[in-house]
N, C-alpha and C. Protein backbone atom coordinates (compact mmCIF):
# COMPACT_ATOMS: atom_id res chain seq x y z
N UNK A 1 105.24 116.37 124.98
CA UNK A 1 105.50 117.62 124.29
C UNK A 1 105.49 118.77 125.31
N UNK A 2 106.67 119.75 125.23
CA UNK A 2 106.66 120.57 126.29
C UNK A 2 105.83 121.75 125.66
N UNK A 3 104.79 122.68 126.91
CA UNK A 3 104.00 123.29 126.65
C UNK A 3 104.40 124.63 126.19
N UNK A 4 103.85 125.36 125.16
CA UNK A 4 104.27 126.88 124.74
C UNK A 4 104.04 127.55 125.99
N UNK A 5 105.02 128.71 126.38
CA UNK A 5 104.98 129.92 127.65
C UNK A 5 103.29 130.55 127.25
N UNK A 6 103.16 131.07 128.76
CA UNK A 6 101.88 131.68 128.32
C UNK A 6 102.32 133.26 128.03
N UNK A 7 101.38 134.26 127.70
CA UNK A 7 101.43 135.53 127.93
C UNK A 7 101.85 136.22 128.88
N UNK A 8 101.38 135.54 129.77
CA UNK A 8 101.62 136.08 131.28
C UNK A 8 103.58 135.94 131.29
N UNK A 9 103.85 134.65 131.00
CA UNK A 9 105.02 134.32 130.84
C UNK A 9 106.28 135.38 130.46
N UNK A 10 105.65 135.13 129.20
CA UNK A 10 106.48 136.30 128.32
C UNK A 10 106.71 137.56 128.71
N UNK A 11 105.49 137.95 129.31
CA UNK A 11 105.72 139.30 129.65
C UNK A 11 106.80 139.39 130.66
N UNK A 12 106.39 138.81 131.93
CA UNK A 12 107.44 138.74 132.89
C UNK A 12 108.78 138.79 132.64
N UNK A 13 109.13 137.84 131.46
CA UNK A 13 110.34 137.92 130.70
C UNK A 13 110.95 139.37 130.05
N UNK A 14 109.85 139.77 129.32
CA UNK A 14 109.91 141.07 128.73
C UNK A 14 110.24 142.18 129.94
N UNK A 15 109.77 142.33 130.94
CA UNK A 15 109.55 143.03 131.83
C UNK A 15 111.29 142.67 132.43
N UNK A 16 111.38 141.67 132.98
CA UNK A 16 112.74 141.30 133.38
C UNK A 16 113.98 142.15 132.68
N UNK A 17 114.22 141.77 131.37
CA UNK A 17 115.39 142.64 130.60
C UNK A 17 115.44 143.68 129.93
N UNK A 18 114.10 144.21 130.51
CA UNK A 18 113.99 145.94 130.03
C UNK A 18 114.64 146.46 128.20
N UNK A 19 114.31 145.63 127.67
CA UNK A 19 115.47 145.71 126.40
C UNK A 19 114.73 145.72 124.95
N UNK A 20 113.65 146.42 124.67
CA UNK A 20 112.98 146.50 124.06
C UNK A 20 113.35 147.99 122.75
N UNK A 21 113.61 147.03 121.73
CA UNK A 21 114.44 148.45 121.31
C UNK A 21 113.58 148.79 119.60
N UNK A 22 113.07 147.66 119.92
CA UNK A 22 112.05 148.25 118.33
C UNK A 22 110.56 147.74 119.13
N UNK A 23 109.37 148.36 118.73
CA UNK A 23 107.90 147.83 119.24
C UNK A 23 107.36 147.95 117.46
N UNK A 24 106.54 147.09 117.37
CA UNK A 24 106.28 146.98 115.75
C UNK A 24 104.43 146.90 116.42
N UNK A 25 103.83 148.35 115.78
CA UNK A 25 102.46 148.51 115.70
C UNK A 25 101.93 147.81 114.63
N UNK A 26 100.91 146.93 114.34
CA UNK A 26 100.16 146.63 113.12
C UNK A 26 99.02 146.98 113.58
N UNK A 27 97.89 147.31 112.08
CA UNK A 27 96.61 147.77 112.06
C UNK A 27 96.51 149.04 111.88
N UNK A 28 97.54 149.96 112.09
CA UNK A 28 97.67 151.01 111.64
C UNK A 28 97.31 151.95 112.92
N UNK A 29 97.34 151.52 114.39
CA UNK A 29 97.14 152.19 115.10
C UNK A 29 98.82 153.16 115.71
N UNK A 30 98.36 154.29 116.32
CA UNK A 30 99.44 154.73 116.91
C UNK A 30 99.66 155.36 118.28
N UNK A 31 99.28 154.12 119.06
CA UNK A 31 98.76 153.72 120.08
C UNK A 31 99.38 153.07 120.97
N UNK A 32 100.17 153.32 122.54
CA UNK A 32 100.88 152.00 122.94
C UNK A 32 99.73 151.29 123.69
N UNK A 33 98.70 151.72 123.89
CA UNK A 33 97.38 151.22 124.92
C UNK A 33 98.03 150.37 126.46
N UNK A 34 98.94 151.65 126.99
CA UNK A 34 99.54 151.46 128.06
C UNK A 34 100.08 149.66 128.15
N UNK A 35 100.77 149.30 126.64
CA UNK A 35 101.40 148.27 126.76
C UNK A 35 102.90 148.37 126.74
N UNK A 36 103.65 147.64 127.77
CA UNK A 36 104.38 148.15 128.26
C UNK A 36 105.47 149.33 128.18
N UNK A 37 105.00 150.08 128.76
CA UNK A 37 104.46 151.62 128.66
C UNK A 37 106.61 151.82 129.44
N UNK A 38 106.90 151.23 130.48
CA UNK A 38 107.90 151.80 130.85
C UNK A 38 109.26 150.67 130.39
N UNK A 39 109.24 150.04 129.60
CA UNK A 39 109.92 149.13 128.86
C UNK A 39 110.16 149.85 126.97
N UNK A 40 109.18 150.51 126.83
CA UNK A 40 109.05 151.32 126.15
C UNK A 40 109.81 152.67 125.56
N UNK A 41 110.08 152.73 127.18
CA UNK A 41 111.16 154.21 126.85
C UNK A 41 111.52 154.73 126.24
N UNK A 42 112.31 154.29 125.86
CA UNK A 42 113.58 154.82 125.07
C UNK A 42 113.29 153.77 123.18
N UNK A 43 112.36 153.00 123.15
CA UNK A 43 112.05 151.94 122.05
C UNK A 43 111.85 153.04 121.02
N UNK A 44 112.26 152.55 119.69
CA UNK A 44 111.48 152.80 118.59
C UNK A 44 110.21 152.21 118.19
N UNK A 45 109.40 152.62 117.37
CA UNK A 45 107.86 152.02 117.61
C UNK A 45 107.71 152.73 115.56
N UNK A 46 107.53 150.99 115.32
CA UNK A 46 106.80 151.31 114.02
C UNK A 46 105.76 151.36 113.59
N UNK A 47 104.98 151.98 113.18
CA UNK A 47 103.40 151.14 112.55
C UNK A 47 103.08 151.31 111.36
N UNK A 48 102.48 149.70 111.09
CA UNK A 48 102.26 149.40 109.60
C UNK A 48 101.02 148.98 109.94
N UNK A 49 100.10 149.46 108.53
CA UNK A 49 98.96 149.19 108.40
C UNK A 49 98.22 147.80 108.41
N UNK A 50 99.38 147.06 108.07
CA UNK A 50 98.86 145.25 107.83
C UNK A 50 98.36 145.05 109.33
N UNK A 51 97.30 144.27 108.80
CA UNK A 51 96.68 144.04 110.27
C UNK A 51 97.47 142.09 110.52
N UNK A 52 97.42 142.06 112.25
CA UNK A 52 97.94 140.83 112.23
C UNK A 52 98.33 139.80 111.79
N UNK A 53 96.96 138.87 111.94
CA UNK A 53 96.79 137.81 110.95
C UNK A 53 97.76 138.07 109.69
N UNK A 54 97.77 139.11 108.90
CA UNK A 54 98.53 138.97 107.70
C UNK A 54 99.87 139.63 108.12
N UNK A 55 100.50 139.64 109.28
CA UNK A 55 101.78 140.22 109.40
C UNK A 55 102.74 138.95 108.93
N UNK A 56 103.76 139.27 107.57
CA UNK A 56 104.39 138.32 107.27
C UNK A 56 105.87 138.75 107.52
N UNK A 57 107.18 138.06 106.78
CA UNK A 57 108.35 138.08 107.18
C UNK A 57 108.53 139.51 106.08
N UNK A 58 108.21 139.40 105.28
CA UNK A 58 108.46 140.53 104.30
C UNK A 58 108.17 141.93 105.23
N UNK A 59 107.06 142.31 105.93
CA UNK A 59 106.83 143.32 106.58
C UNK A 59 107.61 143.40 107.98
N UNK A 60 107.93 142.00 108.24
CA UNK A 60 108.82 141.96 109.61
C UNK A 60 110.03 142.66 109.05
N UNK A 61 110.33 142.36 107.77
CA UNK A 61 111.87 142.89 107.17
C UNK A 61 111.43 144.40 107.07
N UNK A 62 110.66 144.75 106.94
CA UNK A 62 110.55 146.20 105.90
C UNK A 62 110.36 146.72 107.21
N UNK A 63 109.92 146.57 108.58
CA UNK A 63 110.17 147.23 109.98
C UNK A 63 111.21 147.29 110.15
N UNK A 64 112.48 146.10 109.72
CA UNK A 64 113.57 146.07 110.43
C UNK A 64 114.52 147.02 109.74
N UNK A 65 114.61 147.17 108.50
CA UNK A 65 115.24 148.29 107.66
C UNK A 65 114.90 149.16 108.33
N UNK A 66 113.83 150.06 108.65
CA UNK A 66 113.51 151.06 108.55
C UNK A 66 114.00 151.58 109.67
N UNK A 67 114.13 150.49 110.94
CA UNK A 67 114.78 150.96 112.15
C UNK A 67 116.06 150.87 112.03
N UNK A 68 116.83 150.08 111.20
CA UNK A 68 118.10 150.59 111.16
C UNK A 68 118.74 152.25 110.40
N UNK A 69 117.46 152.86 109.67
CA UNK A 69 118.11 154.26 109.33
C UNK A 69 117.99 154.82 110.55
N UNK A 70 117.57 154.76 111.40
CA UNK A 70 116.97 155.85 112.36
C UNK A 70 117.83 156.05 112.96
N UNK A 71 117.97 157.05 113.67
CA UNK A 71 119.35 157.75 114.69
C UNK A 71 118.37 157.42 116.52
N UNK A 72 119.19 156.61 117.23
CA UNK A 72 119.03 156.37 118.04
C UNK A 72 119.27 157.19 119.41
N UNK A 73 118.55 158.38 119.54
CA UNK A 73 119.04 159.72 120.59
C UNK A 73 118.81 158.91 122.20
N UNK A 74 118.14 157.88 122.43
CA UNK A 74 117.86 157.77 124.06
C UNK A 74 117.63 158.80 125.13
N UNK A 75 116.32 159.78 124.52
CA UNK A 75 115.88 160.76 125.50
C UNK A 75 116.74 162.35 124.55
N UNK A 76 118.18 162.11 124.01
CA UNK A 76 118.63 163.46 123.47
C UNK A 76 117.91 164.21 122.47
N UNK A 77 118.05 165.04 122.23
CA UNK A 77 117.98 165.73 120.98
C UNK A 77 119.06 165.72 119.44
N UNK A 78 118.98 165.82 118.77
CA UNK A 78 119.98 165.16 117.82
C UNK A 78 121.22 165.79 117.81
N UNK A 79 120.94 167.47 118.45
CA UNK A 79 122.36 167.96 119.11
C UNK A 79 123.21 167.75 119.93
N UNK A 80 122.69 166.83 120.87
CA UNK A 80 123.50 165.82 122.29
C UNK A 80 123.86 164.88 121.56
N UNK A 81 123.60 164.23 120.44
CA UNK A 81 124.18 163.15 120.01
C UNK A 81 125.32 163.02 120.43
N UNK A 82 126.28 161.61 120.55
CA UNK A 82 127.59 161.42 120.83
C UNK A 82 128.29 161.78 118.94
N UNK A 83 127.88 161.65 118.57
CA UNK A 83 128.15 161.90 117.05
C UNK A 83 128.36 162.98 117.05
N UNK A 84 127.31 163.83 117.03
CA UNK A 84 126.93 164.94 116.79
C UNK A 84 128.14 165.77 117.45
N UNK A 85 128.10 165.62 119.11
CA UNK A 85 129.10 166.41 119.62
C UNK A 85 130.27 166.16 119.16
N UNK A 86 131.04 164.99 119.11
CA UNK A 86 132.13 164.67 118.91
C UNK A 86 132.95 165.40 117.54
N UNK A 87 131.96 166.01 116.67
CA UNK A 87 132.05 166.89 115.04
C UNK A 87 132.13 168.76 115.74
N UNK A 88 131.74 169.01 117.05
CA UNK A 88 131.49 170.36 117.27
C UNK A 88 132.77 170.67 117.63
């Protein structure tokens, strides 16, 4: 049986493709606790009160809606938008 990646693993991975475009807080903190802090950037970051252990697919869904309303500026203001300008 081949062994699950460790943490260490993953991260490296994570770290590699810089591509982190939603971060999903549980426990209700709003907090990155300098986790990966410059992968982060430009991420959306949700937090829901369910603490771990009980994070299910239903709340995985109800993060994922919620990041699709959001307007994605990457550092702009909602007046730099490419949208935005393209209407001025």
């Amino acid at each position: 049986m081949a062994e699950a990646p460790s943490i260490d693993e993953l991260l490296k991975i994570a770290c590699k493709n810089n591509a982190s475009d939603l971060i999903i807080r549980t426990g209700g903190e709003y907090r990155l606790s300098n986790f990966l802090l410059w992968q982060a950037s430009y991420a959306e970051i949700y937090v829901t009160e369910t603490m771990w252990p009980d994070f299910s697919r239903e709340v995985f869904y109800e993060a994922i809606r919620n990041f699709q309303q959001r307007q994605r500026r990457f550092g702009r203001t909602g007046e730099q938008t490419p949208a935005r300008l393209a209407t001025t």
